[in-house]
PDB file of N, CA and C in Angstrom:
ATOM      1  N   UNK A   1       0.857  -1.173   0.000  1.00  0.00           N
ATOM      2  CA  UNK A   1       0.000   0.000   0.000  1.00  0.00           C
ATOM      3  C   UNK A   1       0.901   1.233   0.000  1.00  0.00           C
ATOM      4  N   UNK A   2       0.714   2.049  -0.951  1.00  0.00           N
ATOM      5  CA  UNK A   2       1.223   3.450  -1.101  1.00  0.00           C
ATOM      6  C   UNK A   2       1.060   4.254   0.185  1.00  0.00           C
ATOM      7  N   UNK A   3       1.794   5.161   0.103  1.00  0.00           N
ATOM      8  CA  UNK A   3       1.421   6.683   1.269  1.00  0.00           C
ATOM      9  C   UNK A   3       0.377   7.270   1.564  1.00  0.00           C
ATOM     10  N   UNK A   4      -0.241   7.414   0.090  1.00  0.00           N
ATOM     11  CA  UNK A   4      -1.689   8.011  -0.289  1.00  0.00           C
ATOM     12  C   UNK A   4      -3.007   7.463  -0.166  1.00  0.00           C
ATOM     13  N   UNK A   5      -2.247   5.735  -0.565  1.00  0.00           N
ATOM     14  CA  UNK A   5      -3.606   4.988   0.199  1.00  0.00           C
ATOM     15  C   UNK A   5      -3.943   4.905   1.478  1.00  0.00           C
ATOM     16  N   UNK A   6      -2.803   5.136   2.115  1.00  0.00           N
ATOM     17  CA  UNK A   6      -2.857   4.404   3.751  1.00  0.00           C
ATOM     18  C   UNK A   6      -3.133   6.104   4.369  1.00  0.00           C
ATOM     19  N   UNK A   7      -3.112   6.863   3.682  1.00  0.00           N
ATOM     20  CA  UNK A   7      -3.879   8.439   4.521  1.00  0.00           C
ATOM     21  C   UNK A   7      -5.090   8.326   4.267  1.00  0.00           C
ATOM     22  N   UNK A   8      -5.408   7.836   2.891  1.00  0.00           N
ATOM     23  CA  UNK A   8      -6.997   7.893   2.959  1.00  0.00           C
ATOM     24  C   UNK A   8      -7.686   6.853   3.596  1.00  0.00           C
ATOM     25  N   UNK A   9      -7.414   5.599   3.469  1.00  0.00           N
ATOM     26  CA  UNK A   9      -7.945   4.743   4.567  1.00  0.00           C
ATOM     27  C   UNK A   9      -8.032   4.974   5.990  1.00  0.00           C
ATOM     28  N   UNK A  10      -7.114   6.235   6.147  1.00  0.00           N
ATOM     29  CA  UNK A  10      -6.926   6.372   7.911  1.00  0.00           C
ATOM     30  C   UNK A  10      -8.115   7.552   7.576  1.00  0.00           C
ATOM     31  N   UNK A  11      -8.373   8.187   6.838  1.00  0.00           N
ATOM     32  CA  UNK A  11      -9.170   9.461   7.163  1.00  0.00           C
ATOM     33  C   UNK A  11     -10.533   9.005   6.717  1.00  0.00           C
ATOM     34  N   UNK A  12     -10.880   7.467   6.012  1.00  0.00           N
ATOM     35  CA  UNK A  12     -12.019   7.670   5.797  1.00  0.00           C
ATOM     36  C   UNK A  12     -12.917   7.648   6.727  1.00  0.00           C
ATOM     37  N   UNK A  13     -13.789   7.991   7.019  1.00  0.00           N
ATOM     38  CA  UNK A  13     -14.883   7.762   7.781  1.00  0.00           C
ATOM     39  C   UNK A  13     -15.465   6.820   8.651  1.00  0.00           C
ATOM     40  N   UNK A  14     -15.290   6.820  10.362  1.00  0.00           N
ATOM     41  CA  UNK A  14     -15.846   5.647  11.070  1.00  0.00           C
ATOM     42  C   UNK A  14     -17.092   5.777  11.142  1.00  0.00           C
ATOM     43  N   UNK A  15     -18.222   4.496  10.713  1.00  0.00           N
ATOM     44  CA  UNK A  15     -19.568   4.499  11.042  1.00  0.00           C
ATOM     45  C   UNK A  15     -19.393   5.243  12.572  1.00  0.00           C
ATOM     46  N   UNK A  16     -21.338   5.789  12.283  1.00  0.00           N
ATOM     47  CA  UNK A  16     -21.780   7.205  13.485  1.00  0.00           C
ATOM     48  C   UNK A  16     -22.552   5.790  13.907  1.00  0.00           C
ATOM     49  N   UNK A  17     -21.938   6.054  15.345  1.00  0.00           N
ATOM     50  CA  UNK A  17     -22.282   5.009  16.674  1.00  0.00           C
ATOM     51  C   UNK A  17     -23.471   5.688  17.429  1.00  0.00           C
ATOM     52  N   UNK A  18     -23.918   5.160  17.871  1.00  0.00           N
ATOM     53  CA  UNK A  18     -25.413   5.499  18.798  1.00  0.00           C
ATOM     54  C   UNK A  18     -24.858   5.627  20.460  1.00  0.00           C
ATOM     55  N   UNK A  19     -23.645   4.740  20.488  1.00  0.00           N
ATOM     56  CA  UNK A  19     -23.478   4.342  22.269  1.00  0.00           C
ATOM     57  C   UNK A  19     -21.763   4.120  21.611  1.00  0.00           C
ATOM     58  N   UNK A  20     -21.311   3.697  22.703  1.00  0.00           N
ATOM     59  CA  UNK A  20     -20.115   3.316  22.936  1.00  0.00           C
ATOM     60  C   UNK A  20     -19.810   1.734  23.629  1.00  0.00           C
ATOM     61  N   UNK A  21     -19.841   0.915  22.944  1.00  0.00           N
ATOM     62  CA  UNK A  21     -20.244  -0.151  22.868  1.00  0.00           C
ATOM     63  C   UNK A  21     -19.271  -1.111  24.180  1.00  0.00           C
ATOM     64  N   UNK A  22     -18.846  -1.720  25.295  1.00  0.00           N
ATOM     65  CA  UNK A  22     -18.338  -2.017  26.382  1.00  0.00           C
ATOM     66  C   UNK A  22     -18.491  -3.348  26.582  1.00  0.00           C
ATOM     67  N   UNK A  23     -17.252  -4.331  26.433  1.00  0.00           N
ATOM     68  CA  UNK A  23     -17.332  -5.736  26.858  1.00  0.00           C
ATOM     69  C   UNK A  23     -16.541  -5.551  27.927  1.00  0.00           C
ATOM     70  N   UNK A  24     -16.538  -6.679  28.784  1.00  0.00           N
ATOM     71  CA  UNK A  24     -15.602  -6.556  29.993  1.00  0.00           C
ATOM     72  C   UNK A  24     -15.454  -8.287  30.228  1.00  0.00           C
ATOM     73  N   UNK A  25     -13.513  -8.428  30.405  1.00  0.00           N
ATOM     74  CA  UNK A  25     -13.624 -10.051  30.451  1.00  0.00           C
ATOM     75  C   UNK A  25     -13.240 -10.050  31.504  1.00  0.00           C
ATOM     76  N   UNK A  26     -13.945 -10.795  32.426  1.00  0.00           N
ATOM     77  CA  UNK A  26     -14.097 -10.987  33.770  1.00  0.00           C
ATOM     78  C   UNK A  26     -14.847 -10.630  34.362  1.00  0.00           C
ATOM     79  N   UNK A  27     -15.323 -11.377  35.474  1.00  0.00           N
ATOM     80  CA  UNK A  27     -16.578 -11.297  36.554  1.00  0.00           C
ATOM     81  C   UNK A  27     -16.224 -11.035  37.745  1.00  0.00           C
ATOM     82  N   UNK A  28     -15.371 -11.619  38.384  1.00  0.00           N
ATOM     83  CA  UNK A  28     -14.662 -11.546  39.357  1.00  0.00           C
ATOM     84  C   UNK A  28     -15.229 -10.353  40.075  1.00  0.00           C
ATOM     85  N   UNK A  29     -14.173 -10.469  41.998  1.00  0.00           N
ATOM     86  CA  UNK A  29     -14.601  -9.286  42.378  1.00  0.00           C
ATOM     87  C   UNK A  29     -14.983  -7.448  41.609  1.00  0.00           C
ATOM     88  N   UNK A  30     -13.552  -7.533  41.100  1.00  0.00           N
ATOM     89  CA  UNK A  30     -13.292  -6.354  40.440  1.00  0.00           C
ATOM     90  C   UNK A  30     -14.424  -6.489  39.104  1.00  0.00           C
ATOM     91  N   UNK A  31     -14.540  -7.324  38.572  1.00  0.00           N
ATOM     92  CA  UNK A  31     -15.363  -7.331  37.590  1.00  0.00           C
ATOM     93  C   UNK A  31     -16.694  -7.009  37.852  1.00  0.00           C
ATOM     94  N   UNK A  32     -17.204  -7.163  38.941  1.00  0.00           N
ATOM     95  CA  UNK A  32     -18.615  -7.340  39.054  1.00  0.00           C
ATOM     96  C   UNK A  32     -18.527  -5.603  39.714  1.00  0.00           C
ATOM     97  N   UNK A  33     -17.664  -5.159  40.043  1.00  0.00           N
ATOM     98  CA  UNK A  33     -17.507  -3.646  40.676  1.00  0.00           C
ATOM     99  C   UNK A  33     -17.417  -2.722  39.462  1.00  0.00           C
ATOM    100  N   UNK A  34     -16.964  -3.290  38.366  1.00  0.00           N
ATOM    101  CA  UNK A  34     -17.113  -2.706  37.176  1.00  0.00           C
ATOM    102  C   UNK A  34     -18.457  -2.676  36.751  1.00  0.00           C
ATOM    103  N   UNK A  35     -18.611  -3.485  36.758  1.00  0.00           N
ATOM    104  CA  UNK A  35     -20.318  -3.816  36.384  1.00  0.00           C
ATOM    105  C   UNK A  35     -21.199  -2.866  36.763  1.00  0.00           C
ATOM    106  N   UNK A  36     -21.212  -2.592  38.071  1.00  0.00           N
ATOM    107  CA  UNK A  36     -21.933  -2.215  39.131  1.00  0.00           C
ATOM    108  C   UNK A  36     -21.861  -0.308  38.631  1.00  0.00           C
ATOM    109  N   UNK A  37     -20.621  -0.201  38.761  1.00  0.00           N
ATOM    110  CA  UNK A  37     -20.329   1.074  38.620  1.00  0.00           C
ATOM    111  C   UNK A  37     -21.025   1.704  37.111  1.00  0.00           C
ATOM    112  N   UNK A  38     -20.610   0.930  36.075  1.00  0.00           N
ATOM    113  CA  UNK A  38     -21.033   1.251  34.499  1.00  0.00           C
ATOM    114  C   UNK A  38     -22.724   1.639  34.564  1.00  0.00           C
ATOM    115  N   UNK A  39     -23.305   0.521  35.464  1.00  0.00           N
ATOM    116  CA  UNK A  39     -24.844   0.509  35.821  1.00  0.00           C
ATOM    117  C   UNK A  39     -24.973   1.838  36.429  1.00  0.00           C
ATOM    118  N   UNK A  40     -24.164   2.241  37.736  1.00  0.00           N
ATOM    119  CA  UNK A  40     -24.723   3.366  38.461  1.00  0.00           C
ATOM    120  C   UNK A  40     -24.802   4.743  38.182  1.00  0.00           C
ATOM    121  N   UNK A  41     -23.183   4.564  37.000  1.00  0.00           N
ATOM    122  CA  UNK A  41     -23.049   6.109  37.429  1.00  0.00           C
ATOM    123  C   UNK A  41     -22.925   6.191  35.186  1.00  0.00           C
ATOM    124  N   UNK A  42     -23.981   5.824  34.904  1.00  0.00           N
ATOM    125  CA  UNK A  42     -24.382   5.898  32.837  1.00  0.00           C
ATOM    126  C   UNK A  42     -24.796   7.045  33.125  1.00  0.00           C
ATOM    127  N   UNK A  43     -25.036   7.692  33.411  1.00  0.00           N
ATOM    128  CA  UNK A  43     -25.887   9.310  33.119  1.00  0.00           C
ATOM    129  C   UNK A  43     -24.658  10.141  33.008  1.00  0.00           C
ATOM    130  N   UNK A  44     -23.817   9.745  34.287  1.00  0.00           N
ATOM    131  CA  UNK A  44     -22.839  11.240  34.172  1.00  0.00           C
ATOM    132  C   UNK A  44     -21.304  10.406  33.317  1.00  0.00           C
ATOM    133  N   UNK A  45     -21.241   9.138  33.039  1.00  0.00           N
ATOM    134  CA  UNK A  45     -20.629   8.693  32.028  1.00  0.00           C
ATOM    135  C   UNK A  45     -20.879   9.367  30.572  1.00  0.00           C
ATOM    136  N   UNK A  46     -22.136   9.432  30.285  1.00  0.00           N
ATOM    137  CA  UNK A  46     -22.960   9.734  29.512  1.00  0.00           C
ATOM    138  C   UNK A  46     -22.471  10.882  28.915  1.00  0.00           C
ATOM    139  N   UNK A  47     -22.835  11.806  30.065  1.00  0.00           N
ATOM    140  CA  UNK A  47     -22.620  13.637  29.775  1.00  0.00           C
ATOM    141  C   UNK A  47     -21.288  13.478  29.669  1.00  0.00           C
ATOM    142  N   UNK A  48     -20.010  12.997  30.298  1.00  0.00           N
ATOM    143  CA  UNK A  48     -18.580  13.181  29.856  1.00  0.00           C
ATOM    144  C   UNK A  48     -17.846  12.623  28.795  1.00  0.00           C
ATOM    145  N   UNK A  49     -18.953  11.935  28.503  1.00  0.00           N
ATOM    146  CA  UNK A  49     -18.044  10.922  27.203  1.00  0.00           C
ATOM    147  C   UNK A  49     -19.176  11.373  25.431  1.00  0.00           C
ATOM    148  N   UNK A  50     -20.538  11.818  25.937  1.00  0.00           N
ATOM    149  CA  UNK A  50     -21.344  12.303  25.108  1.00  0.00           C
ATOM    150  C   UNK A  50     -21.927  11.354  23.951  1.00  0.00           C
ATOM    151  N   UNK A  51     -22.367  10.160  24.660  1.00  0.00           N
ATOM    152  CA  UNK A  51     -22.487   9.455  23.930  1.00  0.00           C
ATOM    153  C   UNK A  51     -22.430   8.336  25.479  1.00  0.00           C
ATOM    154  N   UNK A  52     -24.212   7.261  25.070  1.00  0.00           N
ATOM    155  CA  UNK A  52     -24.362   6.111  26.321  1.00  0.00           C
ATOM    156  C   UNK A  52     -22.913   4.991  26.368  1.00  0.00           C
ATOM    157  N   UNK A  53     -22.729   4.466  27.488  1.00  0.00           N
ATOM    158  CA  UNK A  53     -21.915   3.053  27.061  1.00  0.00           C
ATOM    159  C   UNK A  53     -23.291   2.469  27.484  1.00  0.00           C
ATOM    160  N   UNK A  54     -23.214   1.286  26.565  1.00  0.00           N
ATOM    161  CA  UNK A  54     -23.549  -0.209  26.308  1.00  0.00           C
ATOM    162  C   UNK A  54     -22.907  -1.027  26.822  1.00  0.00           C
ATOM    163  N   UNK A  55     -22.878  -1.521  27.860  1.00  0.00           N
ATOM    164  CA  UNK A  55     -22.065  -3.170  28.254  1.00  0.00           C
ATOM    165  C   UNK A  55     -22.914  -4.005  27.190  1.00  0.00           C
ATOM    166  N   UNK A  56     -22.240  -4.492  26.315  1.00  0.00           N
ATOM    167  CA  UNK A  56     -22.828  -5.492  25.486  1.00  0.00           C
ATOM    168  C   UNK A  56     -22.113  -7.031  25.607  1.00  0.00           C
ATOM    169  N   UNK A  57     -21.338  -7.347  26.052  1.00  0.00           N
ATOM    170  CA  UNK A  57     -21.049  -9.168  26.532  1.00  0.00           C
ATOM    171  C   UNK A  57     -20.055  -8.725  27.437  1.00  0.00           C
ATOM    172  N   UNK A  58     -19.951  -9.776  28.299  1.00  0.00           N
ATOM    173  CA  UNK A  58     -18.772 -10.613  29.526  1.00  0.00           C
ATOM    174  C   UNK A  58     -18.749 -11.731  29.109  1.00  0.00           C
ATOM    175  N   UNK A  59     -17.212 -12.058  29.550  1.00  0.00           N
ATOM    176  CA  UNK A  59     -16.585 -13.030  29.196  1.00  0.00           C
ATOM    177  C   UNK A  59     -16.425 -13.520  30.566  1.00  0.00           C
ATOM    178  N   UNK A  60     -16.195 -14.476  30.492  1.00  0.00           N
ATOM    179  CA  UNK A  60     -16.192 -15.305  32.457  1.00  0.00           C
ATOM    180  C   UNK A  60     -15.644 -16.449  31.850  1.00  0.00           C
ATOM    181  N   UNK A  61     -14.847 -16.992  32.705  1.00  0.00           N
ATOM    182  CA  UNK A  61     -14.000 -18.225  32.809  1.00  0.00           C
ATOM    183  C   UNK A  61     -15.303 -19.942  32.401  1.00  0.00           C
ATOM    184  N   UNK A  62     -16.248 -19.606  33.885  1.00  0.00           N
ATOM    185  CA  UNK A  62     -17.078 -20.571  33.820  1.00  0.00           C
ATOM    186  C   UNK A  62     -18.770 -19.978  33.912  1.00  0.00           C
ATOM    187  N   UNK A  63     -19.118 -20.464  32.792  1.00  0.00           N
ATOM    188  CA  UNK A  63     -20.741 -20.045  33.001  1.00  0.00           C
ATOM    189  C   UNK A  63     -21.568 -20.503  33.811  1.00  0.00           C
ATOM    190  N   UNK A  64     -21.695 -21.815  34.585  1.00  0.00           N
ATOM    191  CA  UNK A  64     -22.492 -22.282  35.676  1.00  0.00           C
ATOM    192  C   UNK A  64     -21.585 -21.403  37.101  1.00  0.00           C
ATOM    193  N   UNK A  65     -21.139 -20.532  36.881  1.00  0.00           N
ATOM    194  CA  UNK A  65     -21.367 -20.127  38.248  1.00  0.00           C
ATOM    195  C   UNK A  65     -21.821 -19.205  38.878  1.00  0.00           C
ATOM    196  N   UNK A  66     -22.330 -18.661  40.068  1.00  0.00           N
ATOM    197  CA  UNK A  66     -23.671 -17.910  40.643  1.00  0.00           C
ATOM    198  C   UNK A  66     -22.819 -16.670  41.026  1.00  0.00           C
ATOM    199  N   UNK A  67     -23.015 -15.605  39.959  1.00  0.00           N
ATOM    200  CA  UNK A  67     -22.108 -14.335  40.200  1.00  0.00           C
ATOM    201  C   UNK A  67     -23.163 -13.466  41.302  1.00  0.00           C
ATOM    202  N   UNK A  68     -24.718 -13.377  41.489  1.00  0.00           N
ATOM    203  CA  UNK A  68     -25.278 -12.443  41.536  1.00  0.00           C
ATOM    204  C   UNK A  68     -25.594 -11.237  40.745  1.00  0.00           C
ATOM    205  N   UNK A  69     -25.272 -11.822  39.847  1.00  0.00           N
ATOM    206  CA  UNK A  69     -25.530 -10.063  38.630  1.00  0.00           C
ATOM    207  C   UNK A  69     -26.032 -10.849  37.194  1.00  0.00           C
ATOM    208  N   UNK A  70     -27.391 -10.715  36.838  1.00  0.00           N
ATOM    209  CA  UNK A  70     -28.217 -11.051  35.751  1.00  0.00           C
ATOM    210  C   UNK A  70     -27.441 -10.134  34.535  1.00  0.00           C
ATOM    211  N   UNK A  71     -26.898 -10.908  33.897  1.00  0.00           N
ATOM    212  CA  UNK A  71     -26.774 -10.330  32.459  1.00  0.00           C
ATOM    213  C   UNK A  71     -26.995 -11.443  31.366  1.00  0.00           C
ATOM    214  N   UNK A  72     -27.385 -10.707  30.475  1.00  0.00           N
ATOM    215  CA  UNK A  72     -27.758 -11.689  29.161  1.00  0.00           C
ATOM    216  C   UNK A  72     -26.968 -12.728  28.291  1.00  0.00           C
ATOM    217  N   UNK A  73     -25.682 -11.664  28.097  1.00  0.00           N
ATOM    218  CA  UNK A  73     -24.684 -11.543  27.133  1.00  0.00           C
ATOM    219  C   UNK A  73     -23.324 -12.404  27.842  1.00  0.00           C
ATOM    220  N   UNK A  74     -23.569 -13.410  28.714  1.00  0.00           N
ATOM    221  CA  UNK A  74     -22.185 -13.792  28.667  1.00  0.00           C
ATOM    222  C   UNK A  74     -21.698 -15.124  28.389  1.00  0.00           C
ATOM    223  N   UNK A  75     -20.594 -14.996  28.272  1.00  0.00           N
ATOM    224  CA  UNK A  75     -19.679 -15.728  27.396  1.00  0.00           C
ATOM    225  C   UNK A  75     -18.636 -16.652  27.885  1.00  0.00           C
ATOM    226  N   UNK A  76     -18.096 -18.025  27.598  1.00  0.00           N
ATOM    227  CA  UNK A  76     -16.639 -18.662  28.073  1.00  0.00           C
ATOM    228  C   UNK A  76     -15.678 -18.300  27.267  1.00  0.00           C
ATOM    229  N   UNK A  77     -16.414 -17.479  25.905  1.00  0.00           N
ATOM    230  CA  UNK A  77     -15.320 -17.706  24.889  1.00  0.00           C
ATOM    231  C   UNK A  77     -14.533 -15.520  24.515  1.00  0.00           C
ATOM    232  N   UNK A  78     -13.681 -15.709  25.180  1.00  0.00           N
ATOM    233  CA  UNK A  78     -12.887 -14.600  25.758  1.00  0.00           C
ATOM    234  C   UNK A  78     -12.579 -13.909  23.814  1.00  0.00           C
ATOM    235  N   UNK A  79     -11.851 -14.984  23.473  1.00  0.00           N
ATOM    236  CA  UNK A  79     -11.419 -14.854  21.530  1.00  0.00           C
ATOM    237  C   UNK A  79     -12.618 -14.222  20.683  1.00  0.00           C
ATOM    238  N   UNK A  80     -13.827 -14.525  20.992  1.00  0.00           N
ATOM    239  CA  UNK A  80     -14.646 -13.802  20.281  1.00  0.00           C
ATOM    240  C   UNK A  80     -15.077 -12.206  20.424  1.00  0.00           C
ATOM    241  N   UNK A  81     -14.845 -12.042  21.981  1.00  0.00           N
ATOM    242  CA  UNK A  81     -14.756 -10.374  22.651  1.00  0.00           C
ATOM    243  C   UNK A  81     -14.163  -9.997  21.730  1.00  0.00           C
ATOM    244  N   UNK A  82     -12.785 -10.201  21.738  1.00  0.00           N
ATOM    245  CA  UNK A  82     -11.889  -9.261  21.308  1.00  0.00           C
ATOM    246  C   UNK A  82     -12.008  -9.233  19.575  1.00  0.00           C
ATOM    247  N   UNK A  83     -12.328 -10.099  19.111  1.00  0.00           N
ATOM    248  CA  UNK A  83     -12.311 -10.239  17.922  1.00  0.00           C
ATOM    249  C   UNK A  83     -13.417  -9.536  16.916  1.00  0.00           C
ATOM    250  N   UNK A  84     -14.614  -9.474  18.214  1.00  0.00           N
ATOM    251  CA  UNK A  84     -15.873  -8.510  17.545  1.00  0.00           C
ATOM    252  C   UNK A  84     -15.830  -7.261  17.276  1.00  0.00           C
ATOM    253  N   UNK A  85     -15.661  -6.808  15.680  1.00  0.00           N
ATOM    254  CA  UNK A  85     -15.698  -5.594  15.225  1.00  0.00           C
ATOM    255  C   UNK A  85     -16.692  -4.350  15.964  1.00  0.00           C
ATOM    256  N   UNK A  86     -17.797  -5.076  15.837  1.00  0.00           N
ATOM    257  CA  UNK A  86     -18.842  -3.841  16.609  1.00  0.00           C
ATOM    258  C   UNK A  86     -18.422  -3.907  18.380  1.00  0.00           C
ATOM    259  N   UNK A  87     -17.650  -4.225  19.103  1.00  0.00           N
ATOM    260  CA  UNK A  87     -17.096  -3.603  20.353  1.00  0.00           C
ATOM    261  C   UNK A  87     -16.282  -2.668  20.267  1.00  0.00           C
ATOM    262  N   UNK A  88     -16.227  -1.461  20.667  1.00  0.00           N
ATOM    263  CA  UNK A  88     -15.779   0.044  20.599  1.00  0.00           C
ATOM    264  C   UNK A  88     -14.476  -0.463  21.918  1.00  0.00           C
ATOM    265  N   UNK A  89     -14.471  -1.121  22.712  1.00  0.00           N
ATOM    266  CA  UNK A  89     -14.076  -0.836  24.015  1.00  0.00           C
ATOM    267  C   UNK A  89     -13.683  -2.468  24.611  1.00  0.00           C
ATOM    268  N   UNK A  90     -12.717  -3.348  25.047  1.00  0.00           N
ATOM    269  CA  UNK A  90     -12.730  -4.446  26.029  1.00  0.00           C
ATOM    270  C   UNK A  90     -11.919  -4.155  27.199  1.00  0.00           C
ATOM    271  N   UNK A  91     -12.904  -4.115  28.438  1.00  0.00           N
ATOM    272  CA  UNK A  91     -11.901  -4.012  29.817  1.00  0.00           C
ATOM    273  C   UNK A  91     -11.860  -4.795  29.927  1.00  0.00           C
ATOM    274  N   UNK A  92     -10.137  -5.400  29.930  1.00  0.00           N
ATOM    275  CA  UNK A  92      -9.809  -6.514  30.562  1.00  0.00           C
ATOM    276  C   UNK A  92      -9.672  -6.608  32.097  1.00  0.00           C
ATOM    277  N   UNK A  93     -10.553  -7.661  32.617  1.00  0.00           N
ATOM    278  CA  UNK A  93     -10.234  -7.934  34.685  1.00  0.00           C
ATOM    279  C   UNK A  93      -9.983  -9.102  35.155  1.00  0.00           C
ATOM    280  N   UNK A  94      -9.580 -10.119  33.856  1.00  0.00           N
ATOM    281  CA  UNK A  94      -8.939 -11.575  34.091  1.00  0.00           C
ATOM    282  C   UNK A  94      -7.351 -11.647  34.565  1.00  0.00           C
ATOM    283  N   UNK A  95      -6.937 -11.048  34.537  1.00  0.00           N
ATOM    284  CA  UNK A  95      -5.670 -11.143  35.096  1.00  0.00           C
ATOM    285  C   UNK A  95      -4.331 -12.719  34.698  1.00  0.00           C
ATOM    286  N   UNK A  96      -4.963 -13.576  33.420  1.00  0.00           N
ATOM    287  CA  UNK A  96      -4.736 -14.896  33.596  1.00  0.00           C
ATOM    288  C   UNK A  96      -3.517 -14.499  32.709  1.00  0.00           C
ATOM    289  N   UNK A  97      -2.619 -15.513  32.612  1.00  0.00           N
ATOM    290  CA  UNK A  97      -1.750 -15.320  31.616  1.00  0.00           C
ATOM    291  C   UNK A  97      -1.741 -15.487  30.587  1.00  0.00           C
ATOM    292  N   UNK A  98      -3.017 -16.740  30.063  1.00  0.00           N
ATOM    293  CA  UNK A  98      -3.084 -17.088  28.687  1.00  0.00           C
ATOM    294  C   UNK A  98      -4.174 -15.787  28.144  1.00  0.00           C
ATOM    295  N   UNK A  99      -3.943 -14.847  28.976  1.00  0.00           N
ATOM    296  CA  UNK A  99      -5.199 -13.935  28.042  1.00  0.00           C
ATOM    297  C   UNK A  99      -4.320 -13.251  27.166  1.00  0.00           C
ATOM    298  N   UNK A 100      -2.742 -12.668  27.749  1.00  0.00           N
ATOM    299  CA  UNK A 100      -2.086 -12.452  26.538  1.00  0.00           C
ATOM    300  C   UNK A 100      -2.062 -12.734  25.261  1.00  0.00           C
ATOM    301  N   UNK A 101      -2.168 -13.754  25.090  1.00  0.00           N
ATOM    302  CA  UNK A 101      -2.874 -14.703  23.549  1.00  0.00           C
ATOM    303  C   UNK A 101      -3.521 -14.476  22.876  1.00  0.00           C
ATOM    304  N   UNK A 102      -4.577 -14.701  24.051  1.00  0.00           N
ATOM    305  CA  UNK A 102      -6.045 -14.217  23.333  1.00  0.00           C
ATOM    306  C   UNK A 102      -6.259 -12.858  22.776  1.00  0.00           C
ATOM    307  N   UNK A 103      -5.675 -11.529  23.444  1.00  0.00           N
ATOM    308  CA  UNK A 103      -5.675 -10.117  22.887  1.00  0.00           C
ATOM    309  C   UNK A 103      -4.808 -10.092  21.954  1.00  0.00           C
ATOM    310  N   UNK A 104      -3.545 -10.620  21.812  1.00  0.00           N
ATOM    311  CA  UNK A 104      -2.816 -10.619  20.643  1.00  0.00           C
ATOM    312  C   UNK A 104      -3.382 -11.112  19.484  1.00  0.00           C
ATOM    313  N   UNK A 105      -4.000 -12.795  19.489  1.00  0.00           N
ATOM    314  CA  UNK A 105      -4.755 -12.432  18.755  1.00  0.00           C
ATOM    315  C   UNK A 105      -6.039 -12.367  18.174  1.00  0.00           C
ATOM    316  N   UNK A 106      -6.814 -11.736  18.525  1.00  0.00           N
ATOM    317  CA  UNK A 106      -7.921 -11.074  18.542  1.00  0.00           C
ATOM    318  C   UNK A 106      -7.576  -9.464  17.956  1.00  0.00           C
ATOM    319  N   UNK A 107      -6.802  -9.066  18.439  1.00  0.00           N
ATOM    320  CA  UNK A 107      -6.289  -7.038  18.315  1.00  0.00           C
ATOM    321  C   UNK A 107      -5.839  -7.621  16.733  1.00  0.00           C
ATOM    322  N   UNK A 108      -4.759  -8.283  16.760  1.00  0.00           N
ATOM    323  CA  UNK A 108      -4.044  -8.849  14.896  1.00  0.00           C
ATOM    324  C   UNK A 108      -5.476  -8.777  13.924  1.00  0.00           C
ATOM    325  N   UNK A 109      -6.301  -9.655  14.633  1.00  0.00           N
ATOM    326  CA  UNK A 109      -6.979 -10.244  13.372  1.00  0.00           C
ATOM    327  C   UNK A 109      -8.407  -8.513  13.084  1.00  0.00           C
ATOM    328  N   UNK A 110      -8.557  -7.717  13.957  1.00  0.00           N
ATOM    329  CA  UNK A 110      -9.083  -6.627  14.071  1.00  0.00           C
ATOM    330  C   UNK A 110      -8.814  -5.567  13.519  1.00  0.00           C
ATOM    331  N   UNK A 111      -7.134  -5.399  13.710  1.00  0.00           N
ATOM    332  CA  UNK A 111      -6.455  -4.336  12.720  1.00  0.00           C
ATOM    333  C   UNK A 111      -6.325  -5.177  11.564  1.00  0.00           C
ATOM    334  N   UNK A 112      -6.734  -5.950  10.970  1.00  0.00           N
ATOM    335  CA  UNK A 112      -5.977  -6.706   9.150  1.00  0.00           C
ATOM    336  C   UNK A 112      -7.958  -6.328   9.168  1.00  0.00           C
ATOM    337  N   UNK A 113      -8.861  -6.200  10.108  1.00  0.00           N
ATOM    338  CA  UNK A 113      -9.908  -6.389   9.351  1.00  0.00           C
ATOM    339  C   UNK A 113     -10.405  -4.659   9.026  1.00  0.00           C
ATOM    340  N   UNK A 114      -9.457  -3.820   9.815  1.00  0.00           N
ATOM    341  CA  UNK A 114      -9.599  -2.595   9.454  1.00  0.00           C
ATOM    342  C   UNK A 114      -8.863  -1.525   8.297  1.00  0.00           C
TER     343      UNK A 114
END
């Protein structure tokens, strides 16, 4: 790719988002404090960022287990978070080592799809 291509591909135009779209991998203490917080304080998130976040999936290690927090969207499979184009945003709160992997590649296969 030329000079000229790779300025205009950087300047073309990102689809106009409605929200700001928010996965988070992990449940855990800290995870579920994330959770909690995204839930409480969306209004004045809202006004500073100008534009809603969406928590749209969690990723969790194991799905049979009893977090206390009803969400729809979650997941064992960590590789698909990162890999989903329409997520604006992944907080990572797994702390594991093989997640290195998984963001490497997931982020690779995200930038070749951009």
């Amino acid at each position: 790719m030329n000079a000229d291509a790779s300025l205009s591909a950087a300047a073309s135009p990102s689809p106009i988002r409605e929200s700001i779209r928010v996965a988070l991998l992990g449940l855990g203490t800290v995870g579920r404090g994330v959770f909690r917080m995204l839930e409480e304080n969306s209004a004045s998130i809202r006004a500073k960022a100008g534009l809603p976040v969406e928590l749209v999936r969690i990723g969790v290690r194991d799905l049979g287990r009893v977090r206390g927090i009803e969400f729809p969207h979650l997941t064992d499979d960590a590789r698909s978070i990162v890999q989903d184009p329409d997520i604006d945003v992944v907080i990572e709160l797994i702390g594991a080592s093989t997640l290195r992997s998984i963001l490497w590649k997931g982020l690779s296969k995200r930038a070749r799809a951009s």
